[in-house]
N, C-alpha and C. Protein backbone atom coordinates (compact mmCIF):
# COMPACT_ATOMS: atom_id res chain seq x y z
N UNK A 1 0.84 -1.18 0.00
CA UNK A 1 0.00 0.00 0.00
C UNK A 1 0.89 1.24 0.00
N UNK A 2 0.63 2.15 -0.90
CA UNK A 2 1.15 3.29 -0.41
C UNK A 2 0.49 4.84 -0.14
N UNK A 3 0.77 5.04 1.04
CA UNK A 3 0.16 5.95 1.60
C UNK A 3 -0.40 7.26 0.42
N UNK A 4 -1.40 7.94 0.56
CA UNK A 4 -1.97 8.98 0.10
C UNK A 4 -2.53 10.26 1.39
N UNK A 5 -2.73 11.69 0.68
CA UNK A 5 -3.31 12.49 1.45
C UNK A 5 -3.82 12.33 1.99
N UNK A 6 -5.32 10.99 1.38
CA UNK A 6 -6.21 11.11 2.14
C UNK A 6 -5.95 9.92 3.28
N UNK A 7 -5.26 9.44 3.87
CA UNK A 7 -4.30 8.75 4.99
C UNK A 7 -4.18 9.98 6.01
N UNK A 8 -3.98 11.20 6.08
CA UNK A 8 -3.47 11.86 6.97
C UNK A 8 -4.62 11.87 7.61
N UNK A 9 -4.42 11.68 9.25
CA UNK A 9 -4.90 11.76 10.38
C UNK A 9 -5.71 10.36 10.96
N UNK A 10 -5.61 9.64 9.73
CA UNK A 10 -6.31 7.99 9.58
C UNK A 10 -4.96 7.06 10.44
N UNK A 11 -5.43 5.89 10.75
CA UNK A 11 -4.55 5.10 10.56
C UNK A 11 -4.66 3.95 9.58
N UNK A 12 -3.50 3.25 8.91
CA UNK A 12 -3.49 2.32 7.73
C UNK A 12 -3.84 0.65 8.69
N UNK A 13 -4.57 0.02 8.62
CA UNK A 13 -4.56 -1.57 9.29
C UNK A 13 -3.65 -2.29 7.99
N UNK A 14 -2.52 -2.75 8.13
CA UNK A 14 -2.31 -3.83 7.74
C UNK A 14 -2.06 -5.06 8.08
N UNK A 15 -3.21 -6.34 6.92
CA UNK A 15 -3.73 -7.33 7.40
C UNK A 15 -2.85 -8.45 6.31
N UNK A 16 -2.87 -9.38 6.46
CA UNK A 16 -2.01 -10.25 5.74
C UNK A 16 -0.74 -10.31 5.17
N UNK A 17 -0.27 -9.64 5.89
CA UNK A 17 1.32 -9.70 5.23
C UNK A 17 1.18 -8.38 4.21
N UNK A 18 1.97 -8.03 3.57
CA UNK A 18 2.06 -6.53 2.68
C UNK A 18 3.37 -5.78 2.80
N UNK A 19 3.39 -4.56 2.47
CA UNK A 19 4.14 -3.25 2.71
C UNK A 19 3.54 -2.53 2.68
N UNK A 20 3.93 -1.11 3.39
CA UNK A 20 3.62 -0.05 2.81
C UNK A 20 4.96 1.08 2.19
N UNK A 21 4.59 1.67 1.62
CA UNK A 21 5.59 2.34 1.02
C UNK A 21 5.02 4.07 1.52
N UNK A 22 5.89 4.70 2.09
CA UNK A 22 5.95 6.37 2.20
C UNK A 22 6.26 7.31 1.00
N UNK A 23 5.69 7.92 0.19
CA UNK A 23 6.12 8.46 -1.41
C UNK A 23 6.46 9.90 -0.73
N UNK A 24 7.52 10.56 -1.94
CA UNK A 24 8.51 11.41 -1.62
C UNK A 24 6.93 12.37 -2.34
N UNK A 25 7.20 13.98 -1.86
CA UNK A 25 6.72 15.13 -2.40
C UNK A 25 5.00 15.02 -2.56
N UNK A 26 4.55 14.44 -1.39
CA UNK A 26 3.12 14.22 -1.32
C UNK A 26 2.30 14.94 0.11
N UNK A 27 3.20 14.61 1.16
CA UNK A 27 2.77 14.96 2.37
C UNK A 27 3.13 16.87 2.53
N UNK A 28 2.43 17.20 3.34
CA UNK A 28 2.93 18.36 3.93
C UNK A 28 3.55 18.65 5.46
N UNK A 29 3.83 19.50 5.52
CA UNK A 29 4.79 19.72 7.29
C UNK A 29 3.86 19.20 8.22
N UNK A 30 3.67 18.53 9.24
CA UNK A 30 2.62 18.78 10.42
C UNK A 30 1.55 17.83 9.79
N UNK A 31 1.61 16.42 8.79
CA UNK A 31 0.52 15.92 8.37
C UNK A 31 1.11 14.61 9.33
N UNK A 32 0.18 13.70 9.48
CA UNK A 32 0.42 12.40 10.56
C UNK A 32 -0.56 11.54 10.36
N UNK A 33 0.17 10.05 9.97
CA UNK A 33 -0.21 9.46 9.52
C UNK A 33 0.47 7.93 10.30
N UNK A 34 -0.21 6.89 10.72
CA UNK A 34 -0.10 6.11 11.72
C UNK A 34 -0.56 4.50 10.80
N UNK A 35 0.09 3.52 11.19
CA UNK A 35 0.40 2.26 10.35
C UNK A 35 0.03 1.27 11.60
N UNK A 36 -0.54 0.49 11.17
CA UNK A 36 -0.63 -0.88 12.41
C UNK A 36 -0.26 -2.10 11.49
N UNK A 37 0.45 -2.69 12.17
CA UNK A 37 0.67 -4.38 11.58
C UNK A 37 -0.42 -5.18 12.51
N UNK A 38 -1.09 -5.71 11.80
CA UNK A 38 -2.29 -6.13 12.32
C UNK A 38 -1.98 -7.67 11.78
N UNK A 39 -0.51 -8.37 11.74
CA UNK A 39 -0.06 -9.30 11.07
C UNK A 39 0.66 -9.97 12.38
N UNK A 40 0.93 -11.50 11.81
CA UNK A 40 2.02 -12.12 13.05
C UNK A 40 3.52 -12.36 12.74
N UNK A 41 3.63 -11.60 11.60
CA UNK A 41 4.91 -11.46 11.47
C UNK A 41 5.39 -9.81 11.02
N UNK A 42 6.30 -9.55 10.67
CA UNK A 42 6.94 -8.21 10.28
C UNK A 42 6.35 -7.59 8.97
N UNK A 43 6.23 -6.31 8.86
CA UNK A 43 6.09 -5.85 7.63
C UNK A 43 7.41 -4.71 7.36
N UNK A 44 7.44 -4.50 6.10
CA UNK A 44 8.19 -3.54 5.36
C UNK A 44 7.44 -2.35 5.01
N UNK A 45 8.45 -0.88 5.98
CA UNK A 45 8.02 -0.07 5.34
C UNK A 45 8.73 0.92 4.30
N UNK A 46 8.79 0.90 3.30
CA UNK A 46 9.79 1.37 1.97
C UNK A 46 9.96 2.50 1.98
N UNK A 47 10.99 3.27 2.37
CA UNK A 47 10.89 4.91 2.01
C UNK A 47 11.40 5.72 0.79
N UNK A 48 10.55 5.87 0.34
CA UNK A 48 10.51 6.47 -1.10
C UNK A 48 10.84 8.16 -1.05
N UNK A 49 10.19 8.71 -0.11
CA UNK A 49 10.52 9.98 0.39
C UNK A 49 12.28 10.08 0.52
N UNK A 50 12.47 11.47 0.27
CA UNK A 50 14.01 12.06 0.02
C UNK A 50 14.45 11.55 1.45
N UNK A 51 14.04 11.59 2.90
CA UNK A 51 14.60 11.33 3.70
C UNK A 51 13.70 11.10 4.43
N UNK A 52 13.90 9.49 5.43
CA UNK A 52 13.49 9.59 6.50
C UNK A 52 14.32 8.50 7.82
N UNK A 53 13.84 9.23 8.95
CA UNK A 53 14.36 8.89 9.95
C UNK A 53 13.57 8.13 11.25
N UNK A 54 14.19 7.68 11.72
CA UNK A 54 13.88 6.66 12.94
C UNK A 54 14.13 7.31 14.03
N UNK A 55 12.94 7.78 14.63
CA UNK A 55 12.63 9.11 16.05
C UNK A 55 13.82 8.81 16.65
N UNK A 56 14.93 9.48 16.77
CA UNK A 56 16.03 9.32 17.90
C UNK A 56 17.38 8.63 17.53
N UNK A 57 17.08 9.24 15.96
CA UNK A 57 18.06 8.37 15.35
C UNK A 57 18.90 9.66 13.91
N UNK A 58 20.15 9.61 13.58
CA UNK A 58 20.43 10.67 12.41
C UNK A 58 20.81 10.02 11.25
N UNK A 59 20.15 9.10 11.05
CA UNK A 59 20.47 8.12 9.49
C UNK A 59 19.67 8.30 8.85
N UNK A 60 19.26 8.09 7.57
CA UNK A 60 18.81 8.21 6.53
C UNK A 60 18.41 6.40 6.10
N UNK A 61 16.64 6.28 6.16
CA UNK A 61 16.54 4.64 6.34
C UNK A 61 15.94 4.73 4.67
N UNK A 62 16.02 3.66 4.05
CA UNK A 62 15.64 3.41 2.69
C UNK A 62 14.12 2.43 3.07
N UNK A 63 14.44 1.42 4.31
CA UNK A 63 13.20 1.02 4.60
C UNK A 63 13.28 0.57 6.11
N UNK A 64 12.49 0.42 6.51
CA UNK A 64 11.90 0.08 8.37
C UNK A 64 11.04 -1.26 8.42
N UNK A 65 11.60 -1.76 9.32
CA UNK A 65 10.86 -3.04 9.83
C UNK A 65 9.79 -2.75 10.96
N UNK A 66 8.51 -3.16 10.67
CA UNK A 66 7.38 -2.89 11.53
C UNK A 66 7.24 -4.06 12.22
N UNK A 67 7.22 -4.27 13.65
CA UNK A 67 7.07 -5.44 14.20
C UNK A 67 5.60 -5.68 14.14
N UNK A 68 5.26 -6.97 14.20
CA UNK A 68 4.29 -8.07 14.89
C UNK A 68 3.23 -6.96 15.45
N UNK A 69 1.77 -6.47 15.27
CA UNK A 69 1.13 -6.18 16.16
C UNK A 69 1.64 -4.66 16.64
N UNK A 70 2.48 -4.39 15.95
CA UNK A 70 3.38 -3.27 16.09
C UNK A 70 2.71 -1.86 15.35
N UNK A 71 2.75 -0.63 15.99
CA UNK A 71 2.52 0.34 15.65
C UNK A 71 3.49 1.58 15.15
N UNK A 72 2.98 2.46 14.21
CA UNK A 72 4.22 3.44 13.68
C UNK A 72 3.62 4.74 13.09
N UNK A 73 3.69 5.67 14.14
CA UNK A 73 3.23 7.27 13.45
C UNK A 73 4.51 7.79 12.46
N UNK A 74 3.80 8.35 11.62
CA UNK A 74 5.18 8.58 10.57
C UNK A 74 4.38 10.18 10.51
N UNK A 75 5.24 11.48 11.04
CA UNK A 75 5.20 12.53 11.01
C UNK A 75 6.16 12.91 10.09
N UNK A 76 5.41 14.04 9.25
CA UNK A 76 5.61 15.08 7.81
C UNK A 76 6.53 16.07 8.07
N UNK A 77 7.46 16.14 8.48
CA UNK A 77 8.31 17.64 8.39
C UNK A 77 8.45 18.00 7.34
N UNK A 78 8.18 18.38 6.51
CA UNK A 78 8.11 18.36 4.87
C UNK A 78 7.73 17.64 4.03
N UNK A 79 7.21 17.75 2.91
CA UNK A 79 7.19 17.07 1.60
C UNK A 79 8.12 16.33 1.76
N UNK A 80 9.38 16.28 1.91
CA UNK A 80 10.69 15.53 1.76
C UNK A 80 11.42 14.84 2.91
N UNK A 81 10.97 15.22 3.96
CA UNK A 81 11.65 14.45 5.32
C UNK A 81 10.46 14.10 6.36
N UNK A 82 10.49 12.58 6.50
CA UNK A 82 9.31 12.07 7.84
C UNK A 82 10.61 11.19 9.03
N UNK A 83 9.62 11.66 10.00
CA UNK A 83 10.22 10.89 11.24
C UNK A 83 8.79 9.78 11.41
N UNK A 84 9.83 8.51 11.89
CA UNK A 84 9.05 7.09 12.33
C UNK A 84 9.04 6.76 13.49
N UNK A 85 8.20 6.80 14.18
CA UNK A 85 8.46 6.76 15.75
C UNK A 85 7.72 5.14 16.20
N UNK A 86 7.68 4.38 16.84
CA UNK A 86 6.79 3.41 17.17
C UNK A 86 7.62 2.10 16.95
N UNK A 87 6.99 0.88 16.78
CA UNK A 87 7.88 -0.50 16.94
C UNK A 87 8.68 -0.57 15.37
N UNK A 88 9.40 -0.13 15.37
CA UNK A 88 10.03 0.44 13.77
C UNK A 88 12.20 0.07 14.37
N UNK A 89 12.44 -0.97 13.39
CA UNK A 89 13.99 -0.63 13.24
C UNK A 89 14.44 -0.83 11.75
């Protein structure tokens, strides 16, 4: 799945196994948008966006592992940079 506008302030359920993918030059500053693995194993989340980061972290991730049952707000600092906060490495 990959996230759209109309995602902001929603959260995404994902059910059977999947990904989601974050797209670069879509979101705006201050938009928030929240992911559940609603799965018993891991999902992939792909970052397509110019940059994003792992809350508490200064790397630059290409993609994030969502745990099991695991949750993940992904906040908009720009069109071009989101922070991932939640069961995410």
């Amino acid at each position: 799945y990959t996230l759209v506008t109309g995602d902001v302030g929603e959260f995404i359920n994902v059910g059977s196994g999947g990904s989601v993918t974050i797209p670069d030059a879509t979101f705006a500053a201050g938009d928030v948008v929240s992911v559940f693995n609603n799965t018993s194993g891991n999902i992939t989340i792909t970052c397509t966006i110019t940059t994003a980061y792992i809350a508490g972290t200064d790397s630059d991730k290409a993609t994030m592992t969502l745990a099991t049952r695991g949750l993940a707000t992904i906040l908009f600092v720009s069109g071009t940079v989101c922070v991932v906060n939640g069961n995410v490495s």
